[in-house]
PDB file of N, CA and C in Angstrom:
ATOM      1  N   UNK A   1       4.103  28.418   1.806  1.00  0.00           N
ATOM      2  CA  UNK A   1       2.901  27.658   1.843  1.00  0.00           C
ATOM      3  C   UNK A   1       2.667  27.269   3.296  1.00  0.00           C
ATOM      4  N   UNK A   2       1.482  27.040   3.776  1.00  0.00           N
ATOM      5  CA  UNK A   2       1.039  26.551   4.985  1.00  0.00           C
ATOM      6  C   UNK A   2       0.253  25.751   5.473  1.00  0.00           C
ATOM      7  N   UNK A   3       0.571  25.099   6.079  1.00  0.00           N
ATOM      8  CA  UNK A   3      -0.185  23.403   5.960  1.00  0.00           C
ATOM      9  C   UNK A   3      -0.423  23.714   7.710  1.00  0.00           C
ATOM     10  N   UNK A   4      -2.054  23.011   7.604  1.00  0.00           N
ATOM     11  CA  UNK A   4      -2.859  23.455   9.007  1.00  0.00           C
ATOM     12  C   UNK A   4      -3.065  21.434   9.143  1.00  0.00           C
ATOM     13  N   UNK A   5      -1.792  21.255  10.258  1.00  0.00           N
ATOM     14  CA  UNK A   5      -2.167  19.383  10.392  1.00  0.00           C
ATOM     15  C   UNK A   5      -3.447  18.750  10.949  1.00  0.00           C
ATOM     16  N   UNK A   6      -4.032  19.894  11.495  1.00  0.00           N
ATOM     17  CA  UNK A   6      -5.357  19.358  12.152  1.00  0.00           C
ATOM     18  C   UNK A   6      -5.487  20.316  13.644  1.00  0.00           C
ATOM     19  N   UNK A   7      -7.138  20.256  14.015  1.00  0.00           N
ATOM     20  CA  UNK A   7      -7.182  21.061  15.148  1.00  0.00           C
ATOM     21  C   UNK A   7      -6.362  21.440  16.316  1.00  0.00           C
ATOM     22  N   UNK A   8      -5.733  19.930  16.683  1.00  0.00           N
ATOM     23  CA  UNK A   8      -4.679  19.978  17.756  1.00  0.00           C
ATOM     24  C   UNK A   8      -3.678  20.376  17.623  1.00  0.00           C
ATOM     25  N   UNK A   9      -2.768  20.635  16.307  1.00  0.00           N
ATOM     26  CA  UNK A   9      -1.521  21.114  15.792  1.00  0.00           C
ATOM     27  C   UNK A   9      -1.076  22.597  15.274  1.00  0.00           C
ATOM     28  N   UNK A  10      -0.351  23.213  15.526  1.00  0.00           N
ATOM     29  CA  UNK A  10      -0.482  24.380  14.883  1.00  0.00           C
ATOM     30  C   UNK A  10       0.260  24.124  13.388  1.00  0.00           C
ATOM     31  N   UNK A  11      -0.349  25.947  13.040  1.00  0.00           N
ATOM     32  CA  UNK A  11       0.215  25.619  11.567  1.00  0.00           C
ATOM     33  C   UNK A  11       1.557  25.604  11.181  1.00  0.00           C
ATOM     34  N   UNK A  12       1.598  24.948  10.262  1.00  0.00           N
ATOM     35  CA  UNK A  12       3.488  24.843  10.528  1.00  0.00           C
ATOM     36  C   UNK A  12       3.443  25.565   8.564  1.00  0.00           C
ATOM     37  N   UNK A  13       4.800  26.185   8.360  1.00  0.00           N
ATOM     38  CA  UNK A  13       5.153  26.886   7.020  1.00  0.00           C
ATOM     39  C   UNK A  13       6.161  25.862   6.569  1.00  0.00           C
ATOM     40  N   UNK A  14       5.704  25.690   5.183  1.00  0.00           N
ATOM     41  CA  UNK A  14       6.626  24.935   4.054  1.00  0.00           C
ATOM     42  C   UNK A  14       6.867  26.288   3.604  1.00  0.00           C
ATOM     43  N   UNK A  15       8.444  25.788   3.291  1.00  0.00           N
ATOM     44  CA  UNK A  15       9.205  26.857   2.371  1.00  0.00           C
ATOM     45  C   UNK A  15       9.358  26.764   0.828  1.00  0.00           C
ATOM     46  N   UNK A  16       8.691  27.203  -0.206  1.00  0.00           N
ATOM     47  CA  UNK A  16       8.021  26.912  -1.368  1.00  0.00           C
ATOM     48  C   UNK A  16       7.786  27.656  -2.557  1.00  0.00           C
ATOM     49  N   UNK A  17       8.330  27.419  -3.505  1.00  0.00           N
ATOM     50  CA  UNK A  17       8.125  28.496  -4.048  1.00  0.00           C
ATOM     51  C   UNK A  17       7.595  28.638  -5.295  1.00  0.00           C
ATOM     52  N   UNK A  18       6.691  29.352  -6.159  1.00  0.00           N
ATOM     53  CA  UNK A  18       5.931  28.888  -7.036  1.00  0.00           C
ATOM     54  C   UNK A  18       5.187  27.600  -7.369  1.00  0.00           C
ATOM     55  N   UNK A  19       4.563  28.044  -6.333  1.00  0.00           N
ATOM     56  CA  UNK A  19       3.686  26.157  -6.039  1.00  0.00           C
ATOM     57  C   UNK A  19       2.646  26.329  -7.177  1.00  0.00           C
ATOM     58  N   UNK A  20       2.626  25.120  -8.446  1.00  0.00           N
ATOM     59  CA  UNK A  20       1.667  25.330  -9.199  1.00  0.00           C
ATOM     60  C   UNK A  20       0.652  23.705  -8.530  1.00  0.00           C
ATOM     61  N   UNK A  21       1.245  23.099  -7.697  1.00  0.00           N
ATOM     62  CA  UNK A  21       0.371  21.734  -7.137  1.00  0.00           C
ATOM     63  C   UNK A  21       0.815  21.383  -5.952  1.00  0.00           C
ATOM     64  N   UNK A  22      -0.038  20.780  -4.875  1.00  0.00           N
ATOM     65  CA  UNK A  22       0.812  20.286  -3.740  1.00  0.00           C
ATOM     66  C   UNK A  22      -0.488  18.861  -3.089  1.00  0.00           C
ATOM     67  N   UNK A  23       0.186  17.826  -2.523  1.00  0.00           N
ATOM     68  CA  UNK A  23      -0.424  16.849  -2.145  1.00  0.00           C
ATOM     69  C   UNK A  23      -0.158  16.355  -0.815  1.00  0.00           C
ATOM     70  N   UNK A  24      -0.921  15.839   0.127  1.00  0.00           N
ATOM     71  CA  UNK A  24      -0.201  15.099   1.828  1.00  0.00           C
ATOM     72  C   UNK A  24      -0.843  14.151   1.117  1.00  0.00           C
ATOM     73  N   UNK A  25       0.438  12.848   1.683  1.00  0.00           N
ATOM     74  CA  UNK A  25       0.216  11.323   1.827  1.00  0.00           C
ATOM     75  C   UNK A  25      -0.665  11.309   2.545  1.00  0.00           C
ATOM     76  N   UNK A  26      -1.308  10.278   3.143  1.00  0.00           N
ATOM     77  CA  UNK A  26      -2.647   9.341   3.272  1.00  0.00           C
ATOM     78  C   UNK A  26      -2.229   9.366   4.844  1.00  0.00           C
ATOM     79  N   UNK A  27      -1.224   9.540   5.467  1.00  0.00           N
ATOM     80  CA  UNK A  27      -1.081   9.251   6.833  1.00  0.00           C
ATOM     81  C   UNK A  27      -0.913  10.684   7.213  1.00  0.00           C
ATOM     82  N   UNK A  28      -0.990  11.535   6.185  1.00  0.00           N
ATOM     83  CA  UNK A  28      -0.565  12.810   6.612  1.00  0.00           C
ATOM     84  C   UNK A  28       1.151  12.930   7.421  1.00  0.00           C
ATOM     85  N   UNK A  29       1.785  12.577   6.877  1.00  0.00           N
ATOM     86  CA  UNK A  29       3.101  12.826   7.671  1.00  0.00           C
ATOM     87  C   UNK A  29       4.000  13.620   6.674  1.00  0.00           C
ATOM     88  N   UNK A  30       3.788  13.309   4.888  1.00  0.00           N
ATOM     89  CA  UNK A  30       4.557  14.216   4.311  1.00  0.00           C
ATOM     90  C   UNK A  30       3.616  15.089   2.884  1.00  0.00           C
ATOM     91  N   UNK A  31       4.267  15.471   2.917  1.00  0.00           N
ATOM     92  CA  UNK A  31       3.688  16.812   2.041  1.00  0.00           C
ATOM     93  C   UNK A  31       4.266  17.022   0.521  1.00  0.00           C
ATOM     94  N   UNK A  32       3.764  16.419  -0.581  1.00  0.00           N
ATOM     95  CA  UNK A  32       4.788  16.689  -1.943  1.00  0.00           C
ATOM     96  C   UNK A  32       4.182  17.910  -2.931  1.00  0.00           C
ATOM     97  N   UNK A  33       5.137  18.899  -2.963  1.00  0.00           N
ATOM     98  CA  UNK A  33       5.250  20.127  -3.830  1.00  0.00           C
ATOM     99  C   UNK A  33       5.728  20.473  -5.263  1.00  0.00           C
ATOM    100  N   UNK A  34       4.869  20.878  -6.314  1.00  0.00           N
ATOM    101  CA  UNK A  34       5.546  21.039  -7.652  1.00  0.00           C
ATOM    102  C   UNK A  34       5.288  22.055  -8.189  1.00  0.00           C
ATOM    103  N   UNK A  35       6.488  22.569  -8.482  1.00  0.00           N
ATOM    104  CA  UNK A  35       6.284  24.125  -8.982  1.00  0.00           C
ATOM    105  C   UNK A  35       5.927  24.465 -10.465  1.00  0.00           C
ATOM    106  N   UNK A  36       5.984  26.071 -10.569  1.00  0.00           N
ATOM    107  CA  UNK A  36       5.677  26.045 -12.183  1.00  0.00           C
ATOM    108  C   UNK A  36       7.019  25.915 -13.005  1.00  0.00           C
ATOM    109  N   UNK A  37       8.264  26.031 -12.409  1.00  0.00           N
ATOM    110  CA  UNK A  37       9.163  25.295 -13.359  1.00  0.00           C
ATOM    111  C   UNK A  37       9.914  23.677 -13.177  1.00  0.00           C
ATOM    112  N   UNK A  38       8.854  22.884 -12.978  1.00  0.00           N
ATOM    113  CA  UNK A  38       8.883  21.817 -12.660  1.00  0.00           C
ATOM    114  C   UNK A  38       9.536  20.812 -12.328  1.00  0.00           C
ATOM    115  N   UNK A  39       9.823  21.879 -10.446  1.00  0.00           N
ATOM    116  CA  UNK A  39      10.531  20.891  -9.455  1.00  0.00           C
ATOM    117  C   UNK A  39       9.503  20.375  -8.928  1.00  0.00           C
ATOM    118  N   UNK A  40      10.286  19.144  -8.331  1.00  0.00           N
ATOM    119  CA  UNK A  40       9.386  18.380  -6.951  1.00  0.00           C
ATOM    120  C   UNK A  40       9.871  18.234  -5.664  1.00  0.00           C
ATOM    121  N   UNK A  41       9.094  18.269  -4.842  1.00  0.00           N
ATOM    122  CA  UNK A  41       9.645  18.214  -3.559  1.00  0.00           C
ATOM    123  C   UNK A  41       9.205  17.655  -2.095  1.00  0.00           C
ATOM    124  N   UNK A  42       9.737  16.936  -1.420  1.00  0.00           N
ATOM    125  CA  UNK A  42       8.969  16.116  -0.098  1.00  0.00           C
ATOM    126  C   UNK A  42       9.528  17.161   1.045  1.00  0.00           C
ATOM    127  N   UNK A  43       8.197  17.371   1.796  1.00  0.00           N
ATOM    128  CA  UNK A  43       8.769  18.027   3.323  1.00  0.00           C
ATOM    129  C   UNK A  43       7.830  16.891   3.941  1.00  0.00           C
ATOM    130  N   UNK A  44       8.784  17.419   5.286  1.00  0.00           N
ATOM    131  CA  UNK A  44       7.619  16.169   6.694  1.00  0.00           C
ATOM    132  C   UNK A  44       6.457  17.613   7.031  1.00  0.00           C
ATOM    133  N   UNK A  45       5.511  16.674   7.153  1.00  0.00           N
ATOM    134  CA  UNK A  45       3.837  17.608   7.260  1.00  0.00           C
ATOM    135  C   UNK A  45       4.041  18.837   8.698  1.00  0.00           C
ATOM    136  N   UNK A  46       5.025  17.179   9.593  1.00  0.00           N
ATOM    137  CA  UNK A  46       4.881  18.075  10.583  1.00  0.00           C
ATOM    138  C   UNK A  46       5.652  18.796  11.095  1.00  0.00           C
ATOM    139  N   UNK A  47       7.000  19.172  10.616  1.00  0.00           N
ATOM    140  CA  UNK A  47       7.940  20.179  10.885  1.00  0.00           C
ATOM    141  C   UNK A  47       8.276  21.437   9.778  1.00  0.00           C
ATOM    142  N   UNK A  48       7.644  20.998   8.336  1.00  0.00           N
ATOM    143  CA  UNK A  48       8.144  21.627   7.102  1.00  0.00           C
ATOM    144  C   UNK A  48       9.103  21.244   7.144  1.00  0.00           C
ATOM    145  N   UNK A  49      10.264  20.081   7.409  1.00  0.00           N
ATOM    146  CA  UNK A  49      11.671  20.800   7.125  1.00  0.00           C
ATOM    147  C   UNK A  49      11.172  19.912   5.093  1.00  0.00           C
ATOM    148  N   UNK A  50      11.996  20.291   4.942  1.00  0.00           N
ATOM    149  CA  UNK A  50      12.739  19.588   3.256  1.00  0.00           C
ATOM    150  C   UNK A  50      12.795  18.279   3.404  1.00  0.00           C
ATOM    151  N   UNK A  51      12.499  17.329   2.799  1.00  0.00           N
ATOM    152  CA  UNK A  51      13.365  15.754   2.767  1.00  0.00           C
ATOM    153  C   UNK A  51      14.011  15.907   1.759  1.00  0.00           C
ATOM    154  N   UNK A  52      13.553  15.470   0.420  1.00  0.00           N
ATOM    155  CA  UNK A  52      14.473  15.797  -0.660  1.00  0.00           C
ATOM    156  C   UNK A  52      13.194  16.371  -1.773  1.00  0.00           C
ATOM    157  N   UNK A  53      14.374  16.600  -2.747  1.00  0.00           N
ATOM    158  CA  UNK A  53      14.114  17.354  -3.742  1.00  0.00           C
ATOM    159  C   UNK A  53      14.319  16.675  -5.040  1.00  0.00           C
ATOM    160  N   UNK A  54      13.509  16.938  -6.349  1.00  0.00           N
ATOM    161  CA  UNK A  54      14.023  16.572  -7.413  1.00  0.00           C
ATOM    162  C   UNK A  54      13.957  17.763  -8.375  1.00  0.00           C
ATOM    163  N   UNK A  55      15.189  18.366  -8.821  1.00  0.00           N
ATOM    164  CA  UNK A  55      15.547  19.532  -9.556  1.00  0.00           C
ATOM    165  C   UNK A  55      14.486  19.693 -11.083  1.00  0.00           C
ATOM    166  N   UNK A  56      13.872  20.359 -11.527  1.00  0.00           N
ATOM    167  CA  UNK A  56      13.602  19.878 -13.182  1.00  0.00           C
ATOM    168  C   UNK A  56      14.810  19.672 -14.079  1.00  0.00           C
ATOM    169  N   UNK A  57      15.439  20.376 -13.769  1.00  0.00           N
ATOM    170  CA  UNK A  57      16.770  20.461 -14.530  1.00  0.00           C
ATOM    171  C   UNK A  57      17.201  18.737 -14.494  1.00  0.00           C
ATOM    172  N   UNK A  58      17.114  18.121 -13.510  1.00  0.00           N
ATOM    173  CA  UNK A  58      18.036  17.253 -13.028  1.00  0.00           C
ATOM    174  C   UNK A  58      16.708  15.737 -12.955  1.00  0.00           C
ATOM    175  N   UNK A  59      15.649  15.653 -13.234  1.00  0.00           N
ATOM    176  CA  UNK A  59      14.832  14.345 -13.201  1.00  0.00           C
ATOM    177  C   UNK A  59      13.520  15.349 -12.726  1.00  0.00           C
ATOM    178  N   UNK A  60      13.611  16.306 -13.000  1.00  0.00           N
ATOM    179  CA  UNK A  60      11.515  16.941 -12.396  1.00  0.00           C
ATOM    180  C   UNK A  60      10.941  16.668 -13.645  1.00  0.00           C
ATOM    181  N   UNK A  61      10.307  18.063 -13.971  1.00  0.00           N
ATOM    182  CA  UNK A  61       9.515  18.234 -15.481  1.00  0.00           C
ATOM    183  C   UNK A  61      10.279  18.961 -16.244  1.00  0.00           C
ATOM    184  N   UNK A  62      10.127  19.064 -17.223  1.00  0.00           N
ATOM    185  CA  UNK A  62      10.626  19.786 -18.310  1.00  0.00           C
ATOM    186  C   UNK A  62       9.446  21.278 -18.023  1.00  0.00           C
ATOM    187  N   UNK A  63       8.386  21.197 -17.178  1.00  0.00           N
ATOM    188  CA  UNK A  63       7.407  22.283 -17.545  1.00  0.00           C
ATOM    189  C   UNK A  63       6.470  22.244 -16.179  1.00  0.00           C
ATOM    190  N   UNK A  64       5.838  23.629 -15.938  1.00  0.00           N
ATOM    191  CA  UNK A  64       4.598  23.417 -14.211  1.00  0.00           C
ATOM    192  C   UNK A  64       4.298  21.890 -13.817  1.00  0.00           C
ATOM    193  N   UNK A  65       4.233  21.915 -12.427  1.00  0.00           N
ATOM    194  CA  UNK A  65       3.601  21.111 -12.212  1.00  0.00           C
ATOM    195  C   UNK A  65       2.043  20.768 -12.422  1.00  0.00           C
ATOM    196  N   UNK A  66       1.313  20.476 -12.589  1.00  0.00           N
ATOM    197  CA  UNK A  66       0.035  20.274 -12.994  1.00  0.00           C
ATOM    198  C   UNK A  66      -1.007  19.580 -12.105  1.00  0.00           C
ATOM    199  N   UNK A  67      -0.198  18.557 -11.781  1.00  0.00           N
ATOM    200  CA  UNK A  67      -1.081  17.630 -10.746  1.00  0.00           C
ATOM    201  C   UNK A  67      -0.144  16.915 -10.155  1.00  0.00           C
ATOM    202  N   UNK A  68      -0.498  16.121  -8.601  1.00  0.00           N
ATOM    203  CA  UNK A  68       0.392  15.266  -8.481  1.00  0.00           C
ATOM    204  C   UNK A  68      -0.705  14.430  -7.151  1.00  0.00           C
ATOM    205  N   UNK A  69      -0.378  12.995  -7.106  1.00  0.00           N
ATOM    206  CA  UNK A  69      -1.101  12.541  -6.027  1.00  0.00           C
ATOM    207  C   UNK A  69      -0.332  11.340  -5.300  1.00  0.00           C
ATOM    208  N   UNK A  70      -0.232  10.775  -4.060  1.00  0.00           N
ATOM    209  CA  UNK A  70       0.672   9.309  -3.797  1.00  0.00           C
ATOM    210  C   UNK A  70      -0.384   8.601  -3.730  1.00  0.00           C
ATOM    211  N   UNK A  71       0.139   7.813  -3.732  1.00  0.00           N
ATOM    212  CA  UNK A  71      -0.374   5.937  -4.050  1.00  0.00           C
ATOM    213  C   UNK A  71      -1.378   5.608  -2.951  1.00  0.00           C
ATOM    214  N   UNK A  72      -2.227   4.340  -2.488  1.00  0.00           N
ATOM    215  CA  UNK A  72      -3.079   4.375  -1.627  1.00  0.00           C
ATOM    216  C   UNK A  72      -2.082   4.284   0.060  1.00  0.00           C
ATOM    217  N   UNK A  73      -0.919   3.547  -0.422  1.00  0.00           N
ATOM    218  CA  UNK A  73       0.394   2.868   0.601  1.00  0.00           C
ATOM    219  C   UNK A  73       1.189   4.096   0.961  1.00  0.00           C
ATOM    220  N   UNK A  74       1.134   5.495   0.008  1.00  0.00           N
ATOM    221  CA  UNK A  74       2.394   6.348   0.013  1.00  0.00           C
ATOM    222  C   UNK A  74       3.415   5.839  -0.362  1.00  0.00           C
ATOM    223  N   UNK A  75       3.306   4.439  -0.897  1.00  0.00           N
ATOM    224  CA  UNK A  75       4.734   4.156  -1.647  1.00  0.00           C
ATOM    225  C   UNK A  75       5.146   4.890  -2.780  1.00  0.00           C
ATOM    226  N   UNK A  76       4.715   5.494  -3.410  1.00  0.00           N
ATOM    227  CA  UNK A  76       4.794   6.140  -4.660  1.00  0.00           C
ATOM    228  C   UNK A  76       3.852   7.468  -5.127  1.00  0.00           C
ATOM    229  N   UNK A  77       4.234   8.688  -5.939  1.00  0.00           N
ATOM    230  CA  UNK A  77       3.908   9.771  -6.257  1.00  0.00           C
ATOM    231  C   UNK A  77       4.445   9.962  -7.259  1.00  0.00           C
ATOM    232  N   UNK A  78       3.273  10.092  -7.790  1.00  0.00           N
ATOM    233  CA  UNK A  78       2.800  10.463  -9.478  1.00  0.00           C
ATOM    234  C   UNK A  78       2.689  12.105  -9.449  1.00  0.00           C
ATOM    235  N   UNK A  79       3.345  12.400 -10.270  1.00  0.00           N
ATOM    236  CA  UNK A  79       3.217  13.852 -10.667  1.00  0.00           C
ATOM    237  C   UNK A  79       2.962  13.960 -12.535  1.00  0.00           C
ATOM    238  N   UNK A  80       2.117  15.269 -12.623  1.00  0.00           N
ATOM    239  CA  UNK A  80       1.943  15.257 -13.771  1.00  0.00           C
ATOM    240  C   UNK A  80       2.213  16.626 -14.733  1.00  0.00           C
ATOM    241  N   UNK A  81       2.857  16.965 -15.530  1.00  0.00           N
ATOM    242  CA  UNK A  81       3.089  18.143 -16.455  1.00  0.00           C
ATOM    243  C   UNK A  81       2.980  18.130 -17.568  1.00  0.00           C
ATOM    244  N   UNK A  82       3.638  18.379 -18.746  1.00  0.00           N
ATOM    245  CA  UNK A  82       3.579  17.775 -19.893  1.00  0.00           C
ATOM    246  C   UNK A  82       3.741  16.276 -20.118  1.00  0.00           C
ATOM    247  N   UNK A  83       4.478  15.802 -19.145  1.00  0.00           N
ATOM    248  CA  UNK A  83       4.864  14.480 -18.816  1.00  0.00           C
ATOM    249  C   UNK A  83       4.242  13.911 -17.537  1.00  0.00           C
ATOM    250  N   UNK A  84       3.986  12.667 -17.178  1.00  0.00           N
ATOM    251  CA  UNK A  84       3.587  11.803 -15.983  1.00  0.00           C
ATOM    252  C   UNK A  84       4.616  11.321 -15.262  1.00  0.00           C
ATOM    253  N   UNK A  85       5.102  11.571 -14.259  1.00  0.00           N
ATOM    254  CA  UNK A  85       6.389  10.853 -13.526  1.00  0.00           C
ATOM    255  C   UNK A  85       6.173   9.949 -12.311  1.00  0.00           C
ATOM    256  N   UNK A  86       6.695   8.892 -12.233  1.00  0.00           N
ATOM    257  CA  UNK A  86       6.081   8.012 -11.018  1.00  0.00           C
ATOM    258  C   UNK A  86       7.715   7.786 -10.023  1.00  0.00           C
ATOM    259  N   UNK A  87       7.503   8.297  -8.962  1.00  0.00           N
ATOM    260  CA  UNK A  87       8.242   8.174  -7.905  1.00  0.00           C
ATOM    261  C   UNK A  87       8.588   7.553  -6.923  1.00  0.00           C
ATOM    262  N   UNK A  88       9.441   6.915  -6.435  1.00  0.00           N
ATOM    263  CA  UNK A  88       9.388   6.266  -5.114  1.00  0.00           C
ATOM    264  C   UNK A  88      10.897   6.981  -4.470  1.00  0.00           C
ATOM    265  N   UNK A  89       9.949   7.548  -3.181  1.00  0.00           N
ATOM    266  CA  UNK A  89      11.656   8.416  -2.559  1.00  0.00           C
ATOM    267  C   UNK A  89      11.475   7.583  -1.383  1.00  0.00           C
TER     268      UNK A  89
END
């Protein structure tokens, strides 16, 4: 996936895979990813690296990601699949 931060920045590559949704926080600094077997995942906007991850297996979805959006603060990210999950990493 490839996230373009703005005119002055080049594009930088998230490493990603079966992206069925993806969202940037409000300050634009991180980037949250959910796939179709419903992991989740934080990178920083502006390096791609990884922050963390949440496995489906292990606290994601049971199923695609569907939707996902953070809070007005970025304190929190809501993701949605068969289930609604509310996050704070």
């Amino acid at each position: 996936m490839t996230l373009w931060p703005g005119v002055d920045r080049p594009p930088r590559t998230i490493i990603a895979y079966d992206v069925s949704a993806a969202t940037l926080d409000v300050k634009g600094e991180q980037v949250a990813v959910g796939t179709r077997t419903g992991d989740v995942s934080l990178s920083s906007a502006s390096t791609g690296a990884l922050e963390r991850a949440r496995p489906g297996k292990v606290g994601g979805h049971s199923s695609a990601v569907r939707a996902m959006a953070f809070s007005a603060r970025g304190r929190w990210l809501a993701t949605a699949a068969d289930e609604l999950r509310v996050w704070t990493f």
